[in-house]
Protein backbone atom coordinates (compact mmCIF):
# COMPACT_ATOMS: atom_id res chain seq x y z
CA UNK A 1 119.49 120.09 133.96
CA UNK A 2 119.75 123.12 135.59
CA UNK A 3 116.77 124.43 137.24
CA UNK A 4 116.33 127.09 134.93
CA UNK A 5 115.76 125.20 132.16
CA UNK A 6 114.43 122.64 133.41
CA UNK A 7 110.70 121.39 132.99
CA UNK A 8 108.41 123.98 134.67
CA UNK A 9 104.74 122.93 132.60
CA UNK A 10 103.45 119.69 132.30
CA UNK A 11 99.86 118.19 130.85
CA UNK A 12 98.36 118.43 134.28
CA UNK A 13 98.18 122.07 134.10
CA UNK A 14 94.83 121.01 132.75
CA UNK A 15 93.42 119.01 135.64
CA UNK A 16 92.55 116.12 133.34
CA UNK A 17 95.95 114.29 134.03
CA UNK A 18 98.37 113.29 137.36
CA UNK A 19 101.40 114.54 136.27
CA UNK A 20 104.47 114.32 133.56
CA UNK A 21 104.96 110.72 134.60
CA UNK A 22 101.23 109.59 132.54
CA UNK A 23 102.88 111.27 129.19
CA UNK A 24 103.27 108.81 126.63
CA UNK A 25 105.78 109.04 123.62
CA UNK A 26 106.35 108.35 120.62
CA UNK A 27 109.76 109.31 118.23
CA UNK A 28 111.41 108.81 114.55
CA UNK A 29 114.61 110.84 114.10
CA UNK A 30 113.56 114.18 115.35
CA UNK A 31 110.15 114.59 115.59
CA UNK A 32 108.25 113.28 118.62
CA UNK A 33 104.90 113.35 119.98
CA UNK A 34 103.76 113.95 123.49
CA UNK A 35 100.18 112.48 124.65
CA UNK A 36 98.03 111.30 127.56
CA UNK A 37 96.81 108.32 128.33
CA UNK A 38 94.12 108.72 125.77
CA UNK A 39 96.04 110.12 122.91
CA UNK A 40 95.11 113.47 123.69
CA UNK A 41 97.64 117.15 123.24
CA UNK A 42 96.02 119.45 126.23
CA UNK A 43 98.95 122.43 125.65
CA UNK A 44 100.63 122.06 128.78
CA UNK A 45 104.40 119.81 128.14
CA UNK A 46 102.79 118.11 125.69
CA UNK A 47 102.65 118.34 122.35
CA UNK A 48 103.83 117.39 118.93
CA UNK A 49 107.58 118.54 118.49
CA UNK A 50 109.65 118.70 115.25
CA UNK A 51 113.37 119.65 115.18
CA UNK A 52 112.77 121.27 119.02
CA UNK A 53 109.41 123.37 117.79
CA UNK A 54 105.97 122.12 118.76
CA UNK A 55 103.76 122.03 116.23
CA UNK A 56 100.38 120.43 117.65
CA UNK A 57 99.72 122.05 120.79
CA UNK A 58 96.32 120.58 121.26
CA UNK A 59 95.13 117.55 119.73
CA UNK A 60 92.02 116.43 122.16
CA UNK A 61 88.96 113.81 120.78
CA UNK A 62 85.70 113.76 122.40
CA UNK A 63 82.30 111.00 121.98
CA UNK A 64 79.17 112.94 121.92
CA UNK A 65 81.00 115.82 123.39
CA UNK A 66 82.56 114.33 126.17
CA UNK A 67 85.88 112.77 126.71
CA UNK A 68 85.39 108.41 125.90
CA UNK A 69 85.92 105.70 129.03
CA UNK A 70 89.27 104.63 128.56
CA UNK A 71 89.43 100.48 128.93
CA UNK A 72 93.66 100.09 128.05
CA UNK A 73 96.31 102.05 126.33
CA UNK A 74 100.30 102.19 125.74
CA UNK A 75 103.19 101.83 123.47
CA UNK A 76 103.68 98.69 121.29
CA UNK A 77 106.69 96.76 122.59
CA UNK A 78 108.94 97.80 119.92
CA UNK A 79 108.16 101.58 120.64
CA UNK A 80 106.53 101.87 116.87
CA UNK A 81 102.51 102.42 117.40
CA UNK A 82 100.89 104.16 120.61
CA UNK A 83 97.41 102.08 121.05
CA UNK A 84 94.07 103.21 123.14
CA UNK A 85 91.23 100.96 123.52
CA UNK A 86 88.36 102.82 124.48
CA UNK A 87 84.46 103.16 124.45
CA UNK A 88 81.50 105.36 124.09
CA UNK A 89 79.71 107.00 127.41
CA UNK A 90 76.63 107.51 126.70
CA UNK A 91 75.54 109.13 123.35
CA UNK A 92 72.77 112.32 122.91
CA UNK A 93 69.96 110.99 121.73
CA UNK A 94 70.19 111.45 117.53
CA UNK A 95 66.57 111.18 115.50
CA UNK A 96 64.89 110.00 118.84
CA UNK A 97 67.52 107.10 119.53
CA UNK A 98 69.90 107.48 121.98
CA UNK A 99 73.31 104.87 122.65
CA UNK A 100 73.81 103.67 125.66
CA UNK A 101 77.52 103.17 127.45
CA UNK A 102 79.79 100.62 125.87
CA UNK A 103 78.23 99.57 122.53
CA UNK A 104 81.18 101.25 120.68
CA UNK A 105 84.90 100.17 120.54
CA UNK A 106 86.60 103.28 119.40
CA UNK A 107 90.55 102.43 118.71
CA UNK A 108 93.14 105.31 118.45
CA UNK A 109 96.29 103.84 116.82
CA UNK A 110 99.34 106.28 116.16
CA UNK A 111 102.68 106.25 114.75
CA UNK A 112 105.20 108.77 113.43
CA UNK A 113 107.42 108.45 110.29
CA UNK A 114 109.38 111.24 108.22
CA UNK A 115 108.29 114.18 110.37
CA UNK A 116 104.60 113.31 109.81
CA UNK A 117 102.45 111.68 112.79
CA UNK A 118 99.92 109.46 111.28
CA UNK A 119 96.44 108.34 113.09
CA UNK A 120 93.60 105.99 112.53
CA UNK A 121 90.82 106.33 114.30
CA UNK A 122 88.98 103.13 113.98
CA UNK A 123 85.02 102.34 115.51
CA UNK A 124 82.80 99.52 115.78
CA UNK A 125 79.36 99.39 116.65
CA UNK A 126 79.11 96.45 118.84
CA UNK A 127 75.05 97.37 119.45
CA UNK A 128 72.15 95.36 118.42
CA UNK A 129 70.69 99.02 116.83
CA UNK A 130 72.57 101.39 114.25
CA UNK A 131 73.89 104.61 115.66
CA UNK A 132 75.24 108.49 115.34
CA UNK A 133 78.19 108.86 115.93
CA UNK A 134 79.17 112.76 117.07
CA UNK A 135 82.93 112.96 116.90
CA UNK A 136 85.34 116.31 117.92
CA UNK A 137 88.63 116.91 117.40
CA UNK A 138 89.85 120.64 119.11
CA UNK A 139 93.30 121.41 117.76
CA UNK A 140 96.13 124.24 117.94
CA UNK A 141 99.38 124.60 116.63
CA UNK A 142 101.74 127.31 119.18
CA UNK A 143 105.17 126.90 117.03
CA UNK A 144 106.77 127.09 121.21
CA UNK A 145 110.01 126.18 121.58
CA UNK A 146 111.01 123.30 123.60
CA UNK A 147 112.62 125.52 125.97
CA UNK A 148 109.31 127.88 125.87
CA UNK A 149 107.28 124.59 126.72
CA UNK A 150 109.74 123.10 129.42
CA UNK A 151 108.61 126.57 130.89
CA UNK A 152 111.56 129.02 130.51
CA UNK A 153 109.79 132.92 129.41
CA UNK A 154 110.23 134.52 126.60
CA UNK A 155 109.39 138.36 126.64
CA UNK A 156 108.98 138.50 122.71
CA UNK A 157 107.51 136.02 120.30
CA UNK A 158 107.28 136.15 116.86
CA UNK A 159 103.55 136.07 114.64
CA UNK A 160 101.34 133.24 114.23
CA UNK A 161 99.32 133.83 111.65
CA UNK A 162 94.92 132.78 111.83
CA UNK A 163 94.95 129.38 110.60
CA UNK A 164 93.20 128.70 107.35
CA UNK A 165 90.98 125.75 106.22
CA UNK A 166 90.31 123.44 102.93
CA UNK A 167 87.63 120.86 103.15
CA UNK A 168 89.56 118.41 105.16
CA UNK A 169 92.60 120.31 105.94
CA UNK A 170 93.99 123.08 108.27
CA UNK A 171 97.15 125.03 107.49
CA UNK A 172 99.13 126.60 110.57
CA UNK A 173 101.93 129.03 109.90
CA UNK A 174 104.52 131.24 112.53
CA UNK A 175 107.37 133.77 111.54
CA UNK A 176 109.63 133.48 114.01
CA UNK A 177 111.82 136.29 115.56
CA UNK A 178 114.62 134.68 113.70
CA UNK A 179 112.41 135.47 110.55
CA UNK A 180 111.95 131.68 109.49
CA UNK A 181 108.20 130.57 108.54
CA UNK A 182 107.33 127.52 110.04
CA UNK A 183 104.31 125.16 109.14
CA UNK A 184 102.58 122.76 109.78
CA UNK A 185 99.11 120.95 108.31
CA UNK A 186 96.37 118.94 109.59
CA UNK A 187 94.90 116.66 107.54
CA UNK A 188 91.43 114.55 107.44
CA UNK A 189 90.32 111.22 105.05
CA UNK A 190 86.75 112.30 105.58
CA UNK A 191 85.44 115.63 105.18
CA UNK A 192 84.21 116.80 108.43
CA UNK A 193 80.62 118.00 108.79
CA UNK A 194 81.85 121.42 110.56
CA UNK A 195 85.56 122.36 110.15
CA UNK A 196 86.96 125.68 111.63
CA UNK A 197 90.88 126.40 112.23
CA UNK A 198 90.80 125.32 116.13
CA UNK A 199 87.58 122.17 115.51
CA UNK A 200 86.57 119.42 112.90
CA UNK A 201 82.96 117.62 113.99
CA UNK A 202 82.29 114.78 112.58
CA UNK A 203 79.00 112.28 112.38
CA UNK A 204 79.14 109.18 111.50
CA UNK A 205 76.66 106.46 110.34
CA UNK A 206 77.57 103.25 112.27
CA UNK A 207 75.27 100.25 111.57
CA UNK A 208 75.30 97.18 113.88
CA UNK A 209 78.30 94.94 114.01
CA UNK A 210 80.13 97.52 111.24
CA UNK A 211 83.03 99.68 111.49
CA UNK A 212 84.43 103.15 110.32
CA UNK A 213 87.30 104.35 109.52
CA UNK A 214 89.07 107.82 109.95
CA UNK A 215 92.77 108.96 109.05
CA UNK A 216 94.84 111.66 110.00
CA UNK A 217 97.37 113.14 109.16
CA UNK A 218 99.89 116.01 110.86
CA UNK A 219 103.63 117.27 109.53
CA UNK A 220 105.31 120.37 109.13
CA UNK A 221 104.71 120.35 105.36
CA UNK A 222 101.83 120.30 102.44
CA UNK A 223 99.18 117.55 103.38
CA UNK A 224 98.38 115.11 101.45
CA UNK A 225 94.88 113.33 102.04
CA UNK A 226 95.16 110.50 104.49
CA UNK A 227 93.53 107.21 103.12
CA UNK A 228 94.10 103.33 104.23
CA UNK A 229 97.19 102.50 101.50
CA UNK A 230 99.45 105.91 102.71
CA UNK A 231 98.78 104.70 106.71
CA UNK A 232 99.44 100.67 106.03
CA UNK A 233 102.23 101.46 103.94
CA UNK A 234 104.31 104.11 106.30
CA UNK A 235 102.75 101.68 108.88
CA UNK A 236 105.03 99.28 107.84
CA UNK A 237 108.09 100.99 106.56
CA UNK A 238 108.25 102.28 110.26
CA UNK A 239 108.22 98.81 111.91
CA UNK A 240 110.63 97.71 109.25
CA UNK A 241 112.88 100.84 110.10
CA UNK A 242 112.65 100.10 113.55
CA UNK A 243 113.27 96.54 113.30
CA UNK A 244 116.50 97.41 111.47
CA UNK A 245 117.51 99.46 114.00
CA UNK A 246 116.60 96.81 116.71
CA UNK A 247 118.89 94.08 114.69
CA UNK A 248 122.41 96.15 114.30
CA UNK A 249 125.18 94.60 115.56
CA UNK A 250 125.30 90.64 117.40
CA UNK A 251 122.34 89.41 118.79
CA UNK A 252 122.31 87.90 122.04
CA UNK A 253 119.79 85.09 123.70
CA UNK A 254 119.82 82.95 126.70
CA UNK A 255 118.68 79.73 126.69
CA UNK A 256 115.83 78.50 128.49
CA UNK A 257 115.58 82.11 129.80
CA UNK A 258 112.08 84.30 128.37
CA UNK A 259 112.52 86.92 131.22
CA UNK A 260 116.15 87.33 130.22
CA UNK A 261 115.14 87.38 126.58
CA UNK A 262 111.73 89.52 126.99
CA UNK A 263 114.57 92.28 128.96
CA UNK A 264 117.02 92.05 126.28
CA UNK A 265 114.33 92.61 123.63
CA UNK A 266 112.99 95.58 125.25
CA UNK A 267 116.51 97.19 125.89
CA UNK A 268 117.32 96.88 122.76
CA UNK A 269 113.86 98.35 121.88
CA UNK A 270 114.65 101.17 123.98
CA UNK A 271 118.04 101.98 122.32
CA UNK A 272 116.70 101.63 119.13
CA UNK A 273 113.93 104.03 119.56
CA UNK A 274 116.81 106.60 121.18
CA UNK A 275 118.72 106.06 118.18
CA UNK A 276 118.89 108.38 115.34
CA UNK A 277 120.41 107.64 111.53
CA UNK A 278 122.77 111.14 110.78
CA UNK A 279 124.97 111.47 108.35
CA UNK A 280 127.95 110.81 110.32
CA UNK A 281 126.05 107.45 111.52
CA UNK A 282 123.80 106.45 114.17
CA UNK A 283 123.41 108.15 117.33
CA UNK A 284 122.00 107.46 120.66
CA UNK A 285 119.75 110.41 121.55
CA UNK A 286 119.79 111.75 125.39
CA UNK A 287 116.38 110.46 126.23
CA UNK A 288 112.25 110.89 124.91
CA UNK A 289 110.94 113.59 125.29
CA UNK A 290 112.80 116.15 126.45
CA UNK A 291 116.28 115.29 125.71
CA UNK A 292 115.17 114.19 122.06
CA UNK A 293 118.89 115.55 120.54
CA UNK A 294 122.73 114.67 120.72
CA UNK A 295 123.86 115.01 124.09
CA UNK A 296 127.90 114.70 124.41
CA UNK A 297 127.85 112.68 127.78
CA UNK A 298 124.69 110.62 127.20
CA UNK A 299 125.60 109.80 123.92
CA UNK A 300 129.37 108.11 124.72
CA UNK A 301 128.25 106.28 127.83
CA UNK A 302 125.48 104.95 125.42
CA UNK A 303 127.62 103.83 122.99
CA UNK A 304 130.38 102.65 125.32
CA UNK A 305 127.43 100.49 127.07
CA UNK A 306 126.85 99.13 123.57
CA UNK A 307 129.76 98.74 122.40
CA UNK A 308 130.38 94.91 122.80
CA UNK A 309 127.01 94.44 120.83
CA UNK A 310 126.80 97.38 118.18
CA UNK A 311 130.06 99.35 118.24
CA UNK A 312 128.55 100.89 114.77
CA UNK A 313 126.68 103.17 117.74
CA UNK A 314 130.22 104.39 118.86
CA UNK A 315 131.73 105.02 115.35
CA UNK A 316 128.63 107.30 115.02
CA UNK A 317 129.07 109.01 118.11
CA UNK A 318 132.49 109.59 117.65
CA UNK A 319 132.46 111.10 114.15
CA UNK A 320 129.44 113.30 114.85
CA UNK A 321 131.28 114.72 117.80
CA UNK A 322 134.79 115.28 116.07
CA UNK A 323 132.97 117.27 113.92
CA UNK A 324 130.85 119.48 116.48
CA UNK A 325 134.41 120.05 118.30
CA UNK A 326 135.11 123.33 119.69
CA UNK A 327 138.00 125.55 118.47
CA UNK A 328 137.47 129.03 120.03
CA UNK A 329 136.50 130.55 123.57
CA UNK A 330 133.52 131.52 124.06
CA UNK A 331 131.75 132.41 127.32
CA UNK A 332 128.00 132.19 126.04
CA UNK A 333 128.64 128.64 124.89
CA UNK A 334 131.23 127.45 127.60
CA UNK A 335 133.72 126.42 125.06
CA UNK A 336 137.46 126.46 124.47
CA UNK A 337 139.43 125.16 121.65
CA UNK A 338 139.77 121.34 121.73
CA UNK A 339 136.53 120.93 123.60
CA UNK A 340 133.76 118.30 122.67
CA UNK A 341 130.24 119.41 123.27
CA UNK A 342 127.52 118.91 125.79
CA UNK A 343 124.29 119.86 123.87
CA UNK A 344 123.05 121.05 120.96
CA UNK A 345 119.37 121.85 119.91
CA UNK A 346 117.62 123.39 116.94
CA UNK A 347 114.74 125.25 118.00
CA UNK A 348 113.81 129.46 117.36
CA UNK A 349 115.20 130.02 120.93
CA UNK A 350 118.88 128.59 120.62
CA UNK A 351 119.04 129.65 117.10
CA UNK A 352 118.38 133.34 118.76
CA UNK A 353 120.86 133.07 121.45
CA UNK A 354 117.94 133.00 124.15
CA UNK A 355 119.50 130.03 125.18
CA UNK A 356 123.16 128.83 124.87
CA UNK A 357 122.04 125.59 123.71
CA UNK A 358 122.02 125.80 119.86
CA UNK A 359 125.69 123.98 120.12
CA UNK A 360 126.52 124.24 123.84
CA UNK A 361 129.70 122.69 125.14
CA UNK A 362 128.97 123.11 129.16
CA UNK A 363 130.02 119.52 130.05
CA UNK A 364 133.10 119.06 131.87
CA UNK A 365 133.43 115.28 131.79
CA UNK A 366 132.63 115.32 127.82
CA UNK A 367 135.67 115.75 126.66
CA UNK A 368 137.61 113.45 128.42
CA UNK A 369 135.22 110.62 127.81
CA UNK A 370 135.30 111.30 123.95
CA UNK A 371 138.85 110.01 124.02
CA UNK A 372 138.76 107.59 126.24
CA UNK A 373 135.90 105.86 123.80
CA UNK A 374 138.02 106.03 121.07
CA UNK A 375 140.62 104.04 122.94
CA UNK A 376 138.14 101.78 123.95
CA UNK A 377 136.61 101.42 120.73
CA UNK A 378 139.74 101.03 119.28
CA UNK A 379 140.80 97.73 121.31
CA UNK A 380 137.02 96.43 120.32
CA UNK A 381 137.45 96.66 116.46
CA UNK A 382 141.22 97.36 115.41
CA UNK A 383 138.98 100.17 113.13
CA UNK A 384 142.72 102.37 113.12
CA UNK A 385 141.39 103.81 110.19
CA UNK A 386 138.56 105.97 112.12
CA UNK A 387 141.91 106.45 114.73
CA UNK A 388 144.13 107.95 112.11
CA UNK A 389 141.00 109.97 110.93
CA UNK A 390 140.05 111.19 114.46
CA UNK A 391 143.56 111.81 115.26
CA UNK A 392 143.61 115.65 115.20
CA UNK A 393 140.52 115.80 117.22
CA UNK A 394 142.37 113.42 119.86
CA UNK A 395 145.43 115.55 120.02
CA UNK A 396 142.87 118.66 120.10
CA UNK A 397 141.03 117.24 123.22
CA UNK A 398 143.95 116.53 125.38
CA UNK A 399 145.06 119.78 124.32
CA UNK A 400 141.53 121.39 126.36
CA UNK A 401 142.96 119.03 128.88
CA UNK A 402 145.62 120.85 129.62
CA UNK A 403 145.39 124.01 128.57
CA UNK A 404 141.43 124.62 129.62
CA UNK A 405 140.27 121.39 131.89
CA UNK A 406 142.76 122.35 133.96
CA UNK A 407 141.59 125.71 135.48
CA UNK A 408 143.60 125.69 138.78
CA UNK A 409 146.97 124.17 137.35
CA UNK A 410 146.58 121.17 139.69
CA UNK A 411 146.57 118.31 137.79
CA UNK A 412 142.79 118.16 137.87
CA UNK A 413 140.30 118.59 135.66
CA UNK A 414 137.37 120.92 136.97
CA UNK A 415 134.81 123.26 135.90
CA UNK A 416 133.34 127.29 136.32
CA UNK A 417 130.70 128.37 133.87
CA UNK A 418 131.92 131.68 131.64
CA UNK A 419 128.12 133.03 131.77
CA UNK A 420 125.42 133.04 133.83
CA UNK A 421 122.79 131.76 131.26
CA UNK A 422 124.74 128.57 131.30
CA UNK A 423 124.64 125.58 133.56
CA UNK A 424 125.91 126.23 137.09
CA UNK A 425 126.91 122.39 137.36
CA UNK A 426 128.61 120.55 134.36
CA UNK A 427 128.98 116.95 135.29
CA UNK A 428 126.17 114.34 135.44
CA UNK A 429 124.63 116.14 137.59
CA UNK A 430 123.69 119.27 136.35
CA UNK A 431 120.95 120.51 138.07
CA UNK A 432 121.21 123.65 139.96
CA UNK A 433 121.52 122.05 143.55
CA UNK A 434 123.39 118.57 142.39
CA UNK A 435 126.72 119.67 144.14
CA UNK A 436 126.98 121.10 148.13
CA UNK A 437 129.48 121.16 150.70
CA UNK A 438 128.31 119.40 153.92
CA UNK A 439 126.92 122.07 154.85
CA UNK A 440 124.65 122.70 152.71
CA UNK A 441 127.11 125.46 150.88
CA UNK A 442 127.05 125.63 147.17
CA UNK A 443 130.74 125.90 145.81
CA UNK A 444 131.54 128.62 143.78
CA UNK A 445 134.38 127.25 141.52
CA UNK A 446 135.93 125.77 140.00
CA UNK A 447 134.94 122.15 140.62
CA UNK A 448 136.87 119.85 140.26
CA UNK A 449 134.09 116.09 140.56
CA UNK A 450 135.99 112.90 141.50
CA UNK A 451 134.41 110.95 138.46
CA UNK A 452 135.85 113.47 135.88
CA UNK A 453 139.45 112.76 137.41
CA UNK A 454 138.71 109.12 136.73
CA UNK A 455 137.54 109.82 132.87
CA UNK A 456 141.06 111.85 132.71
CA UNK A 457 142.75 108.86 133.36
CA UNK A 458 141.29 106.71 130.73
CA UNK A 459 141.52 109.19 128.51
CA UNK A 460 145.30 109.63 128.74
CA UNK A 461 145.67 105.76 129.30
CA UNK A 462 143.87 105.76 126.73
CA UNK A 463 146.21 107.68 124.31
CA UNK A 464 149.16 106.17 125.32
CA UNK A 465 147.86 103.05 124.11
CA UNK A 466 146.56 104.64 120.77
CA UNK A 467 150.05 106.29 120.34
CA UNK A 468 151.73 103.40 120.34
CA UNK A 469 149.67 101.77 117.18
């Protein structure tokens, strides 16, 4: 992306961790969750995010009041759970006993489902004696926007309000600028022996070769007490909804060939975690974490990738697009009638006009490639029906073709943003210094890339084609 919006802030602002590249996360639909190695929100580009707002800012457990010894962690192979294995240093003595290093197995598991992340802390005593168990959690809940987070200012903010407490629960609440009150609630299966709105310490009683269990709960709504049943059962219900995801379309397996198999499994893992059910049908998000929305581009070659396996992907795409199509000028947003869009995003930010992203169409190759999917979706089905449907928005695009795409009345399609606030390069690469002369120049516009020309082409071959049906 361009460079001013791109990601300034990451978890290491803390010290504790190398870099955005040690982030591990998790998604369902549009909430997603941001963490360390060990599970942990520190409130630098982490976080957990619903619908482009971060909720959880800080999420961090301690041992006996120091971060645990981490033995393994990562993300199930179907992307459902995030998993850390890790054990106790050790413990402050407690009635004249004190634990020594690695008698405890203490097990973070961690999904999300519904907007709601759910956690289960799980420990076993391992020891020959019984122990105390001291367990923290510090928490905060910001309400940023991604685009706060990802490091771009904001000179005003609206009011979070002190954060108030209920046995085993905190309530968070914000008023935004754009005078919407968001929420959010964290929730506890055991009452904590200390609870204030920014800690919960626990102690437990762990006798030898026994376990405990503790469940938590976060979403942007009401909590409802966290037990065993409510974390087995959404447990499973997100596998399940994953699996279905995993399984649309034909399946595909070489014989005598686990590598091949153990790659195809994964990618379709991957795309299935990306993948998000909308009305209009499934679509292939942009990418976890920070492109967690529709994305125009991303989205097409995604489903055009797919499309020999799961062209369900590209029906999706195409529908949700027709109806996000552009039909006025606007500078702000980069768009002109007949336009498909680049971006959009739900967050306080774009819905303030901070950003141009709250449906932005500053994509140059977009467009094009929107109608040369249909064509090639199209000769993969025989769906005409869709065609006929999608027809208007067809004529519409090639219309922007002409009449817009084709600033310099050349016969090529190029690009020149209307504002400043938008991106400065609007192809595939869109960061701020993606395009140069040989010397080093940056061109001023318009731009006309040598990949767009090549989407023209397919586009109008592709309508030829359709036009003919």
């Amino acid at each position: 992306m361009d460079d001013a919006y791109s990601v300034q802030t990451t978890a290491a602002d803390s010290g504790e961790v190398d870099g955005l590249e040690q982030l591990m996360a998790l998604k369902d639909a549009d909430t997603f969750c941001v963490a360390d190695h060990w599970g942990d929100l520190k409130g630098g580009a982490d976080g957990l995010f619903d619908h482009d707002t971060r909720l959880l800012s800080r999420f961090v457990m301690t041992v006996g009041g120091v971060r645990p010894s981490r033995l393994s962690s990562g993300v199930s192979q179907d992307n459902v759970f995030f998993i850390c294995h890790t054990t106790n240093r050790p413990l402050p003595p407690m009635g004249g006993r004190s634990a020594p290093a690695g008698v405890l197995h203490i097990e973070r598991r961690r999904f999300i489902r519904d907007r709601r992340l759910f956690e289960r802390v799980r420990m076993v005593n391992h020891g020959v004696e019984d122990v105390l168990l001291p367990l923290s959690f510090e928490f905060a809940a910001d309400f940023a926007d991604i685009f706060q987070v990802r490091g771009t200012p904001r000179l005003k903010h609206g009011v979070v309000a002190p954060p108030t407490t209920d046995g085993r629960r905190v309530n968070f609440s914000y008023t935004g600028l754009d005078e919407v009150r968001r929420t959010a609630c964290l929730s506890f299966s055991e009452p904590p022996a200390r609870l204030t709105g920014g800690r919960a310490d626990f102690m437990f009683s762990l006798p030898k070769g026994k376990r405990v269990d503790l469940y938590i709960e976060c979403g942007p709504d009401s909590c409802v007490q966290p037990d065993e049943a409510r974390f087995r059962l959404n447990a499973v219900e997100a596998r399940l909804s994953m699996r279905r995801r995993r399984r649309r379309g034909a399946s595909l397996r070489g014989p005598r060939s686990p590598r091949f198999n153990d790659w195809l499994d994964q990618s379709r893992a991957d795309v299935a975690l990306l993948t998000t059910d909308l009305p209009t049908g499934p679509y292939p998000y942009a990418g976890v974490p920070w492109f967690s929305t529709p994305f125009g581009r991303d989205g097409i070659i995604t489903a055009w990738q797919m499309l020999w396996l799961d062209p369900s992907l590209a029906k999706g795409v195409l529908t949700y697009l027709a109806k996000r199509q552009a039909t006025e000028v606007s500078a702000f947003q980069d768009s002109a009638p007949g336009k498909i869009m680049h971006e959009t995003r739900g967050g306080e930010m774009s819905a303030l006009g901070e950003v141009p992203f709250g449906l932005y169409y500053g994509g140059v190759d977009t467009t094009c490639l929107f109608v040369a999917l249909a064509g090639a979706y199209a000769r993969r089905t025989g769906d005409f029906d869709l065609i006929r449907q999608l027809w208007p928005n067809l004529i519409a695009a090639t219309g922007w073709m002409t009449d817009y795409g084709d600033i310099r009345k050349d016969g090529l399609i190029s690009y020149q943003r209307g504002a400043d606030t938008g991106l400065s390069n609007q192809g595939w690469k869109d960061s701020e210094d993606s395009i140069f002369h040989a010397d080093g120049r940056f061109p001023k516009g318009p731009v006309a890339l040598l990949e767009v020309q090549g989407y023209a082409f397919a586009a109008w071959q592709a309508m030829a084609d359709l036009a003919k049906v």
